[in-house]
PDB file of N, CA and C in Angstrom:
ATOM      1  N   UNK A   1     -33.240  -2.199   4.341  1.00  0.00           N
ATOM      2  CA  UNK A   1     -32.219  -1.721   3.420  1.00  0.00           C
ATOM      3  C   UNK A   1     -31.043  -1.160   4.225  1.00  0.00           C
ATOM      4  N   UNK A   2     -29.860  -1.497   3.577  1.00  0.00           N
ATOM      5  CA  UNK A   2     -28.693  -0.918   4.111  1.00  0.00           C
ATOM      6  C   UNK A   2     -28.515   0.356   3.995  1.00  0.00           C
ATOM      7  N   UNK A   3     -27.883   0.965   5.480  1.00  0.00           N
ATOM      8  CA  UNK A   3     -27.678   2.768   5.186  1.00  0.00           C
ATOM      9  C   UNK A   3     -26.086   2.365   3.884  1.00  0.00           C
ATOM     10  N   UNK A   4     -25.581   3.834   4.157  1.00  0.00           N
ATOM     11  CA  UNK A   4     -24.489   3.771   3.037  1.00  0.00           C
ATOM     12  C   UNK A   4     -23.193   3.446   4.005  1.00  0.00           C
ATOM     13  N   UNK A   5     -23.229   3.888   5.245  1.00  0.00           N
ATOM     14  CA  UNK A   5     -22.048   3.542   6.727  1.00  0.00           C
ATOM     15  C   UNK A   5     -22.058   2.475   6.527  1.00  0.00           C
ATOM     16  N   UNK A   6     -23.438   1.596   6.783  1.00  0.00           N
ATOM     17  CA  UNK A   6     -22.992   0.006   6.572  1.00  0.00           C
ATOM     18  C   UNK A   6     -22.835  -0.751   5.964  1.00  0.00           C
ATOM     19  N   UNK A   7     -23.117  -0.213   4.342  1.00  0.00           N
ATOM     20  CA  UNK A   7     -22.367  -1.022   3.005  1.00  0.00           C
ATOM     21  C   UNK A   7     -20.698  -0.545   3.038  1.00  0.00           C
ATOM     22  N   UNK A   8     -20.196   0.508   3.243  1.00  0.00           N
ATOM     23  CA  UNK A   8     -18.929   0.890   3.768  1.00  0.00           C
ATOM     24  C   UNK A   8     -18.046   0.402   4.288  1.00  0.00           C
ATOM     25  N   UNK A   9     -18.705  -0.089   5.480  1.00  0.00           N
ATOM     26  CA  UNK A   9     -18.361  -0.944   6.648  1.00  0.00           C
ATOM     27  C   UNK A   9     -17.786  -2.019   6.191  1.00  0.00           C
ATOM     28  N   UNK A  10     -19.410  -2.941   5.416  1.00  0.00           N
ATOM     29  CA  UNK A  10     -19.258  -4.436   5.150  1.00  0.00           C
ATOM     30  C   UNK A  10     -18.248  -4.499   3.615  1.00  0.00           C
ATOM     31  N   UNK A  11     -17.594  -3.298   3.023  1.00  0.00           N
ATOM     32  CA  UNK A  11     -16.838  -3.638   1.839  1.00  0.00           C
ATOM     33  C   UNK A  11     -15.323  -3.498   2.562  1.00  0.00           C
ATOM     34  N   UNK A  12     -15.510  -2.772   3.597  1.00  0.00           N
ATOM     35  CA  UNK A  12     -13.970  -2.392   4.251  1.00  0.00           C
ATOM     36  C   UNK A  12     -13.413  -3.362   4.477  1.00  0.00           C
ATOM     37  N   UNK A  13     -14.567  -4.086   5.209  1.00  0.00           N
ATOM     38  CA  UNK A  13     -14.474  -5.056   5.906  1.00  0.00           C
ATOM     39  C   UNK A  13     -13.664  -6.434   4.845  1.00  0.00           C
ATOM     40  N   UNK A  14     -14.273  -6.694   3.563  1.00  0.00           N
ATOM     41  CA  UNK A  14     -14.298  -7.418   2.876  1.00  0.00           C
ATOM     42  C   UNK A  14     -12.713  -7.656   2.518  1.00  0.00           C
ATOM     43  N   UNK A  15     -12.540  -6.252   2.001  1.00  0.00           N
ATOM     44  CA  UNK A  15     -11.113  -5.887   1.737  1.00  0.00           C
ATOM     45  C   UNK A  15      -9.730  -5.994   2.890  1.00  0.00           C
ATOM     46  N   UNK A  16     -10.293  -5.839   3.919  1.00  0.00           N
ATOM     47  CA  UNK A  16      -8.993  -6.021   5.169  1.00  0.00           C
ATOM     48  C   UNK A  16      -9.017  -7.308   5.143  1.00  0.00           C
ATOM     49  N   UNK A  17     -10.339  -8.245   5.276  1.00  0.00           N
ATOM     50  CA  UNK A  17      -9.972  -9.865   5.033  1.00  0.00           C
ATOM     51  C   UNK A  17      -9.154 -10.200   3.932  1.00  0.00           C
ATOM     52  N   UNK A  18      -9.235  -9.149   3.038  1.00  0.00           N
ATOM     53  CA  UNK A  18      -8.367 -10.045   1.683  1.00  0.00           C
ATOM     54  C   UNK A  18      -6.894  -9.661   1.814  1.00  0.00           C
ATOM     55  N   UNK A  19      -6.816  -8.631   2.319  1.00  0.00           N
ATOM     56  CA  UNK A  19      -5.246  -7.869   2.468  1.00  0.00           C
ATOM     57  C   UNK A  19      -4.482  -9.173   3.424  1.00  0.00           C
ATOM     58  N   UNK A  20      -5.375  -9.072   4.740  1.00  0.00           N
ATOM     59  CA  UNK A  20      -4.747 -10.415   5.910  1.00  0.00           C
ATOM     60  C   UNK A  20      -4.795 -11.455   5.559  1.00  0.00           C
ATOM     61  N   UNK A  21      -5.711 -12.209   4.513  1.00  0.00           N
ATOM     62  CA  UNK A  21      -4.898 -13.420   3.746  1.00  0.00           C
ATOM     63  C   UNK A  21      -3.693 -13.192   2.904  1.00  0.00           C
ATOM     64  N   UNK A  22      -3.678 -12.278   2.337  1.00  0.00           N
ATOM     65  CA  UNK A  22      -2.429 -12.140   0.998  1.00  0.00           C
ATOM     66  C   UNK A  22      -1.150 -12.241   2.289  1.00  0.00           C
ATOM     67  N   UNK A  23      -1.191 -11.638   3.165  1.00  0.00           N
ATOM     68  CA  UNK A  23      -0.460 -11.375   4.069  1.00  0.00           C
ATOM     69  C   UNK A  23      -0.137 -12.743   5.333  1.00  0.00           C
ATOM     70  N   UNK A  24      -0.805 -13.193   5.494  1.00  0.00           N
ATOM     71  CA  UNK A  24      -0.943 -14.590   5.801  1.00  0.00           C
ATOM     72  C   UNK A  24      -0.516 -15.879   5.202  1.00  0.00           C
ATOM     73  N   UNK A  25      -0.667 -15.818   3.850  1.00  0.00           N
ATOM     74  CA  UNK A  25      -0.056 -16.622   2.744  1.00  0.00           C
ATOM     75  C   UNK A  25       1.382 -16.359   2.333  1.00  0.00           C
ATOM     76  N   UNK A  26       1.685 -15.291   2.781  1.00  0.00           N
ATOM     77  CA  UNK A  26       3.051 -14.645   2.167  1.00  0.00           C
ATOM     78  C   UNK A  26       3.732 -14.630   3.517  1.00  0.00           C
ATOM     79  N   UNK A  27       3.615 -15.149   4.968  1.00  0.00           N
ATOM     80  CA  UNK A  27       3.913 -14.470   5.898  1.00  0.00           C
ATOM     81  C   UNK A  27       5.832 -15.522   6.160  1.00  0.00           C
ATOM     82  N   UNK A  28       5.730 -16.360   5.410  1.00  0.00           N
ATOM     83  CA  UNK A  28       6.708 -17.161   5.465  1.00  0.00           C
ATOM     84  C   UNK A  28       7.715 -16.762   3.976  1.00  0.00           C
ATOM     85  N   UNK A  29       7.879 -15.878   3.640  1.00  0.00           N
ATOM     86  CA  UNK A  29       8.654 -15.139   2.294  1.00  0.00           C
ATOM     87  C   UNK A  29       9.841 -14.418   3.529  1.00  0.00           C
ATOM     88  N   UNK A  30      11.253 -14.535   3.005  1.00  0.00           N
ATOM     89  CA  UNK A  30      11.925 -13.780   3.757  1.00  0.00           C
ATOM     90  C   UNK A  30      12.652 -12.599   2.881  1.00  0.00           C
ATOM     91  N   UNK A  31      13.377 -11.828   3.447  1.00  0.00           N
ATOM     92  CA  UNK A  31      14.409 -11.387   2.582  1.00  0.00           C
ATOM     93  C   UNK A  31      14.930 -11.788   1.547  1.00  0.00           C
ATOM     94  N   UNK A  32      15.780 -13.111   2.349  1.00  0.00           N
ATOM     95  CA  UNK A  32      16.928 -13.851   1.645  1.00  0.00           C
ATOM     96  C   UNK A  32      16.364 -14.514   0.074  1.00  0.00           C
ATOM     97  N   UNK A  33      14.737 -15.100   0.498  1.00  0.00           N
ATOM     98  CA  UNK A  33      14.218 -15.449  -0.544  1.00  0.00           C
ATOM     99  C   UNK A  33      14.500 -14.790  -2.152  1.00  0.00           C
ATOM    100  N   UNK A  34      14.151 -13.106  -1.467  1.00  0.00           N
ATOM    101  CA  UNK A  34      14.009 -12.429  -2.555  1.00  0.00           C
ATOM    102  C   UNK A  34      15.095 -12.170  -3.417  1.00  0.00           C
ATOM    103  N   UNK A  35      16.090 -11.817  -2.099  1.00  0.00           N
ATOM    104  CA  UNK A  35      17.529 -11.032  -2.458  1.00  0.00           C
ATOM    105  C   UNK A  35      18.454 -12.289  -3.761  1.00  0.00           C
ATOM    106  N   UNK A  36      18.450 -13.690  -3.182  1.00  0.00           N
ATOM    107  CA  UNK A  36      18.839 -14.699  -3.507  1.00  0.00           C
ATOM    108  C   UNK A  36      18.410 -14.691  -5.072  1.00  0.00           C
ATOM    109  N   UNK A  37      19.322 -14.876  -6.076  1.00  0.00           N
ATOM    110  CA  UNK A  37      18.874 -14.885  -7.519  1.00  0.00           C
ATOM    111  C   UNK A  37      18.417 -16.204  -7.833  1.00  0.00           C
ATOM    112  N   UNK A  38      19.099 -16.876  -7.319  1.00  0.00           N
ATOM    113  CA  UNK A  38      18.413 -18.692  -7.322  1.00  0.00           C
ATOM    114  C   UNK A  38      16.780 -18.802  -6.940  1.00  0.00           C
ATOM    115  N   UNK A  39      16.663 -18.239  -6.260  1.00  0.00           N
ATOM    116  CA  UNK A  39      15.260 -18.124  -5.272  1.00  0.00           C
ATOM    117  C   UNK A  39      14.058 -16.982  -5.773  1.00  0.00           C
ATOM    118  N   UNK A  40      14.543 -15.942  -6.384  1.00  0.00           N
ATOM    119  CA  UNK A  40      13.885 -14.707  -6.540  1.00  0.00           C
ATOM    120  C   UNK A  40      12.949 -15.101  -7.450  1.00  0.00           C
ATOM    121  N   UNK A  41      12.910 -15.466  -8.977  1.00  0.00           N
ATOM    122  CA  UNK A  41      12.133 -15.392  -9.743  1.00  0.00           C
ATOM    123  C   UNK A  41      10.958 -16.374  -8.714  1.00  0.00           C
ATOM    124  N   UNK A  42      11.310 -17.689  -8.832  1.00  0.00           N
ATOM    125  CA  UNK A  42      10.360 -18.507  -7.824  1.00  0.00           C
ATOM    126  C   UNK A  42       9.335 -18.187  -6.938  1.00  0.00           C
ATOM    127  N   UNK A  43      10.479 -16.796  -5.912  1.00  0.00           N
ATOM    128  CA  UNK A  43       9.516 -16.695  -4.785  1.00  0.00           C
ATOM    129  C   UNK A  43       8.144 -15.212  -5.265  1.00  0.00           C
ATOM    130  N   UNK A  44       8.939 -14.905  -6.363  1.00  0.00           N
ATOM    131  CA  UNK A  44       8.143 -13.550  -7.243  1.00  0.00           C
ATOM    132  C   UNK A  44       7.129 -14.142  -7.782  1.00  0.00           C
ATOM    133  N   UNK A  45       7.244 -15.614  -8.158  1.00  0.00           N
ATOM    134  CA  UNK A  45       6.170 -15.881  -9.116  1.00  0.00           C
ATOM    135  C   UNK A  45       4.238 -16.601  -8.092  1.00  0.00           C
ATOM    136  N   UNK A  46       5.704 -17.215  -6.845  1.00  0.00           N
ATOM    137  CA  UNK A  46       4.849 -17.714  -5.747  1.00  0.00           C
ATOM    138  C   UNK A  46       3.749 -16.450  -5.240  1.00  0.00           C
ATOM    139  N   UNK A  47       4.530 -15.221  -4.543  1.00  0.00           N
ATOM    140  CA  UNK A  47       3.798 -14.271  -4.221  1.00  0.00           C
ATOM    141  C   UNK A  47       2.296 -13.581  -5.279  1.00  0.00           C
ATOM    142  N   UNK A  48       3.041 -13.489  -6.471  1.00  0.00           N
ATOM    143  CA  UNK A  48       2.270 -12.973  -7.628  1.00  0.00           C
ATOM    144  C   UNK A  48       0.665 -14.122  -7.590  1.00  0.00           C
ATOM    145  N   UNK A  49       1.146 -14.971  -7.891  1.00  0.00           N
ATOM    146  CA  UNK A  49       0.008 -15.859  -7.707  1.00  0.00           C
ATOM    147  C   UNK A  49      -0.834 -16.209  -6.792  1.00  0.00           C
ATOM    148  N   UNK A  50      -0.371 -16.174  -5.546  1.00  0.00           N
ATOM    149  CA  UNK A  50      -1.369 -16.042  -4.126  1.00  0.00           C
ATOM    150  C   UNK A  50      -1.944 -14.216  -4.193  1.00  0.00           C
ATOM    151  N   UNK A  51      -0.978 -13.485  -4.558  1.00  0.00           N
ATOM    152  CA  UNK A  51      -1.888 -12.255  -4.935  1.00  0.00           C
ATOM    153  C   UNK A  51      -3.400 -12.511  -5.538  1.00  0.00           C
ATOM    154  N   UNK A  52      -2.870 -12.971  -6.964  1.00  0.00           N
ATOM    155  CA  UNK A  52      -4.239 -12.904  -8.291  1.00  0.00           C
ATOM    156  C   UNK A  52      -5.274 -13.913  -7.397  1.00  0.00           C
ATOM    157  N   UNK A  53      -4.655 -14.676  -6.795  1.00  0.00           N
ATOM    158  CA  UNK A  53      -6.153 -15.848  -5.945  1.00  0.00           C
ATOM    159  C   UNK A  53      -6.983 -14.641  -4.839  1.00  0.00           C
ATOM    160  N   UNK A  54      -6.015 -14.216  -4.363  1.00  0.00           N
ATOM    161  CA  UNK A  54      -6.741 -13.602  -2.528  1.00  0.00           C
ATOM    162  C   UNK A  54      -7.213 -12.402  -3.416  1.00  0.00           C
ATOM    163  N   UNK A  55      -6.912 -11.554  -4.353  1.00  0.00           N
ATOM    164  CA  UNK A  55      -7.520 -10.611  -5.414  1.00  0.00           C
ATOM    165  C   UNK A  55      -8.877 -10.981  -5.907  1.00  0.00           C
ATOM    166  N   UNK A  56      -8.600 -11.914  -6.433  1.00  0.00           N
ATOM    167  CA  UNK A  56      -9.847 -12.911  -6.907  1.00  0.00           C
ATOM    168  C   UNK A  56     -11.104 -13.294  -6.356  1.00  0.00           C
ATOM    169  N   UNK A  57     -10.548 -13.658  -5.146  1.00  0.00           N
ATOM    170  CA  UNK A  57     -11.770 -13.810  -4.298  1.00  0.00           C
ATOM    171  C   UNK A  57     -12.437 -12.645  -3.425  1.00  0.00           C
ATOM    172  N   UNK A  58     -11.610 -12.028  -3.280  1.00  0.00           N
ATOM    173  CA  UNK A  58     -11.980 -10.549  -2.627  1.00  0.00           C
ATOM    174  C   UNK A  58     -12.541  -9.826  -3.580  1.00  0.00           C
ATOM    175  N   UNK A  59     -12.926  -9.890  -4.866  1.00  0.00           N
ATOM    176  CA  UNK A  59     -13.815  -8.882  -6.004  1.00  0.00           C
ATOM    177  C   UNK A  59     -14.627 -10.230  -5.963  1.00  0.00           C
ATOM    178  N   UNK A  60     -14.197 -10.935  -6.115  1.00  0.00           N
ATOM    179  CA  UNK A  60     -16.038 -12.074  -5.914  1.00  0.00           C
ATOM    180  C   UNK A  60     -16.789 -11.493  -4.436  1.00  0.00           C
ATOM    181  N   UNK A  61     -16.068 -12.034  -3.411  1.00  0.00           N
ATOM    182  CA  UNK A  61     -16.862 -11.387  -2.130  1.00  0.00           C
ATOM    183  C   UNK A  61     -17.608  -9.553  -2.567  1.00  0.00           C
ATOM    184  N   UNK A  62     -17.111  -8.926  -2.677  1.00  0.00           N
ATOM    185  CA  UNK A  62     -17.525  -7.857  -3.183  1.00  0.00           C
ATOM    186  C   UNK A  62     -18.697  -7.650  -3.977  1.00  0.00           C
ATOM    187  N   UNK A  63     -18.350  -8.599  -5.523  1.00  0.00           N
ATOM    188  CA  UNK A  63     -19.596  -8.474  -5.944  1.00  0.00           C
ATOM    189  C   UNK A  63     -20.840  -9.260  -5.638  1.00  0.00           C
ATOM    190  N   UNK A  64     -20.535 -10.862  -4.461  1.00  0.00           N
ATOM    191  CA  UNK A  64     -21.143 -10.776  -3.968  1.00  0.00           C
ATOM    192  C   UNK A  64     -22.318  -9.717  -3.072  1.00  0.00           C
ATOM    193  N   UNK A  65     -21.319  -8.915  -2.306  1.00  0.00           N
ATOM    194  CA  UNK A  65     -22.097  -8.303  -1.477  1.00  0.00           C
ATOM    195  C   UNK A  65     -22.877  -6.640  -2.262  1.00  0.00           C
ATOM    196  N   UNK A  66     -22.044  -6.610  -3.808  1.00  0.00           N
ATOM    197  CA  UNK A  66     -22.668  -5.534  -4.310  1.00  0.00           C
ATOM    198  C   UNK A  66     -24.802  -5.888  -4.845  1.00  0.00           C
ATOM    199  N   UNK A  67     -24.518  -7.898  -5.020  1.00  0.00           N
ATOM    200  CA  UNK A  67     -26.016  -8.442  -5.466  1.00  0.00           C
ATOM    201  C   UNK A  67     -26.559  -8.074  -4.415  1.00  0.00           C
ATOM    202  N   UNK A  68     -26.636  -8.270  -3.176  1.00  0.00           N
ATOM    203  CA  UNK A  68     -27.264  -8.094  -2.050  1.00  0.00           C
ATOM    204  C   UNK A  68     -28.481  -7.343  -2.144  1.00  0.00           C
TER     205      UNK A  68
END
């Protein structure tokens, strides 16, 4: 059985993987994207949606590791 440090650990853990994809997926978004009114809604809607996915899968991993 897991102590409580290392369910801790392995959810921290879970969560910094999901932050460095959102962040990884988004790593090509610039300023100009945003600032740009032509571009903004687009690149708002792009970001928003790679959010709800890397969100998504990071509370699956989770409750994966909550069945454990």
């Amino acid at each position: 059985m897991k102590s409580f440090k290392q369910f801790n650990e392995e959810i921290s853990d879970i969560i910094k993987g999901g932050i460095t994809d959102f962040l990884n997926q988004n790593k090509n978004v610039k300023l100009g994207d945003i600032t740009n009114p032509n571009k903004r809604d687009k690149t708002i809607d792009k970001v928003k949606k790679r959010g709800k996915n890397v969100l998504g899968n990071t509370l699956s991993a989770i409750g994966s590791e909550l069945n454990k």
